[in-house]
Protein backbone atom coordinates (compact mmCIF):
# COMPACT_ATOMS: atom_id res chain seq x y z
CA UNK A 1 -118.89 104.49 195.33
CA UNK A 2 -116.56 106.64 197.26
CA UNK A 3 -117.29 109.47 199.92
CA UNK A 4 -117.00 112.24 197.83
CA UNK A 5 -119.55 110.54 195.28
CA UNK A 6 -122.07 109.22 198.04
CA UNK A 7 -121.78 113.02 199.66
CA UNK A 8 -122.01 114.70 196.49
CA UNK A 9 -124.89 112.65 195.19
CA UNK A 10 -127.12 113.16 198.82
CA UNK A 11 -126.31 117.24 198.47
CA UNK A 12 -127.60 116.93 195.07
CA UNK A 13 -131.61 116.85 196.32
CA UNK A 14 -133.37 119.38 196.43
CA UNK A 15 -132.83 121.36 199.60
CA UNK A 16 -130.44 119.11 201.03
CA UNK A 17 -127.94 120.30 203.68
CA UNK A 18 -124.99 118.24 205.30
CA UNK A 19 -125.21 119.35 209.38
CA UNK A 20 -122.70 117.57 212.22
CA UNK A 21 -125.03 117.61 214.99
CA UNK A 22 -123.18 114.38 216.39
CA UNK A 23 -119.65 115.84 215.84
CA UNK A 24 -117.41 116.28 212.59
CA UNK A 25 -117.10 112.63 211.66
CA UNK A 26 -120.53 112.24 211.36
CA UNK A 27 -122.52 113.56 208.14
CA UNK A 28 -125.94 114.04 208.41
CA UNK A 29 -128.03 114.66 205.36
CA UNK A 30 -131.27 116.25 205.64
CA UNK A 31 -134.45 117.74 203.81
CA UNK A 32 -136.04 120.62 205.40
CA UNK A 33 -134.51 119.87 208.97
CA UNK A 34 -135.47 116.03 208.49
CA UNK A 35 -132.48 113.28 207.83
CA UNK A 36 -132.59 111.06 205.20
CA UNK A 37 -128.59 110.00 205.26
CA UNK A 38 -126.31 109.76 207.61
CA UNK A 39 -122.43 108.47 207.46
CA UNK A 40 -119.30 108.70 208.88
CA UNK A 41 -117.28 109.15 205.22
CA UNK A 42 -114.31 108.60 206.13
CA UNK A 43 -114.79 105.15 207.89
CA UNK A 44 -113.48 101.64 206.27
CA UNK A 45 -115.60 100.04 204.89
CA UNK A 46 -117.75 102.95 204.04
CA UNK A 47 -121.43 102.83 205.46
CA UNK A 48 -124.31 104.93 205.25
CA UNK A 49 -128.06 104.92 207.36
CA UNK A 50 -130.94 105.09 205.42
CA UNK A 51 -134.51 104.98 205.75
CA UNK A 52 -136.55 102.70 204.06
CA UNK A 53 -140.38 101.08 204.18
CA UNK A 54 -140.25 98.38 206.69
CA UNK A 55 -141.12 95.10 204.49
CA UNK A 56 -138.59 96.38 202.17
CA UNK A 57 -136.03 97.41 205.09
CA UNK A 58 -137.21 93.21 205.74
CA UNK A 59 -136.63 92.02 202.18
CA UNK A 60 -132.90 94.00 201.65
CA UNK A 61 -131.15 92.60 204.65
CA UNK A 62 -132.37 89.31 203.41
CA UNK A 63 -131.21 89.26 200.18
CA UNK A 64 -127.91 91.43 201.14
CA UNK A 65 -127.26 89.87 204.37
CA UNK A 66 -123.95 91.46 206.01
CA UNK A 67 -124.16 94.00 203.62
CA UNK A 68 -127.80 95.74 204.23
CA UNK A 69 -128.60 95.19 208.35
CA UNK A 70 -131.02 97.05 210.78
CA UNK A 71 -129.50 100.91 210.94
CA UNK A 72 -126.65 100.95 213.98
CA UNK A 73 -128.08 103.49 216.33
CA UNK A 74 -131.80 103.49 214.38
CA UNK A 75 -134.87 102.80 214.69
CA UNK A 76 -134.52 98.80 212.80
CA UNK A 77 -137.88 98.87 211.64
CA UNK A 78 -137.95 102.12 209.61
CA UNK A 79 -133.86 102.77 208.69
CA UNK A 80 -131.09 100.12 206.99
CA UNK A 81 -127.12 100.57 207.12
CA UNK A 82 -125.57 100.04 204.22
CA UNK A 83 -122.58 98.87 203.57
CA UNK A 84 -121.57 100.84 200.05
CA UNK A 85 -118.22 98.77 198.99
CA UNK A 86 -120.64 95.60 198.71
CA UNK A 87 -123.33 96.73 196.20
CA UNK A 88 -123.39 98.43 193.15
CA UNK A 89 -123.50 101.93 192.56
CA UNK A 90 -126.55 102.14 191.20
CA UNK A 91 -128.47 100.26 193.90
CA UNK A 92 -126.80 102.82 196.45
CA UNK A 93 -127.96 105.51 194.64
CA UNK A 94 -131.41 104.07 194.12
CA UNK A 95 -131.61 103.60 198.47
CA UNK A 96 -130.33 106.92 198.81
CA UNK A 97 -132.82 108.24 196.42
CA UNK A 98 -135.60 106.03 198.19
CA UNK A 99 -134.81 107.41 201.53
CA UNK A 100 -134.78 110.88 200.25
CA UNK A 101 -138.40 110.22 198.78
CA UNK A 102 -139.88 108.92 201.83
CA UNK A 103 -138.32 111.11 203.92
CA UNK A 104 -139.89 114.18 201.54
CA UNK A 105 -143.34 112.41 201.69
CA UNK A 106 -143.68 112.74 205.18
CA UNK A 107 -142.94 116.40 205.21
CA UNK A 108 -146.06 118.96 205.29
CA UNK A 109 -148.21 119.20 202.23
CA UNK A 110 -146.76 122.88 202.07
CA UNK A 111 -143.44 121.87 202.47
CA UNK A 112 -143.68 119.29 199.88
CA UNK A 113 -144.76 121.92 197.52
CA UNK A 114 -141.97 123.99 198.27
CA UNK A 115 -139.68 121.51 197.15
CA UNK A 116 -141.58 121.01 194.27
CA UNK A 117 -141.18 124.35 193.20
CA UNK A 118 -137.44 124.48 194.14
């Protein structure tokens, strides 16, 4: 997957922005103010944060080890960084996706049914 893919497929939510609140290498995806992505794009090899349930955050970085570790700069129980160039697509866009979901779920009932109706 390259940058413009991963960047294109995050914005593709519903209601999600791309903010630099940590300066313009840094791309921060969120939902409603909340982050569910975050990656500098143009760094080799291409990484991206993302959160994820904690036994499953456990379970990734054992089967992927080197590839999915504790998020750099995260909290290691609840987020993952990914390294993009060593899995497939589809499993990138299925983490993404999976962040984005939990992420969502923990937003206000209202809010939730805002998106819904987006």
């Amino acid at each position: 997957m390259t940058p413009e893919r991963l960047r294109a497929f995050c914005l593709d939510f519903n209601a999600a922005v791309e903010e630099f609140p940590f300066g313009p290498e840094t791309s921060v995806f969120k939902v409603l103010g909340k982050m569910f992505a975050l990656s500098t794009l143009d760094a080799t090899p291409l990484t991206v944060n993302l959160k994820c349930e904690p036994d499953l955050a456990t379970q990734l970085r054992l089967d992927h080890p080197g590839v999915i570790v504790p998020g750099w700069h995260m909290n290691k129980r609840h987020w993952n960084t990914v390294t993009v160039c060593g899995l497939p697509d589809r499993m990138v866009r299925e983490l993404v996706e999976d962040s984005y979901d939990l992420v969502v779920a923990g937003l206000p009932r209202a809010e939730r049914l805002r998106l819904d109706r987006g």
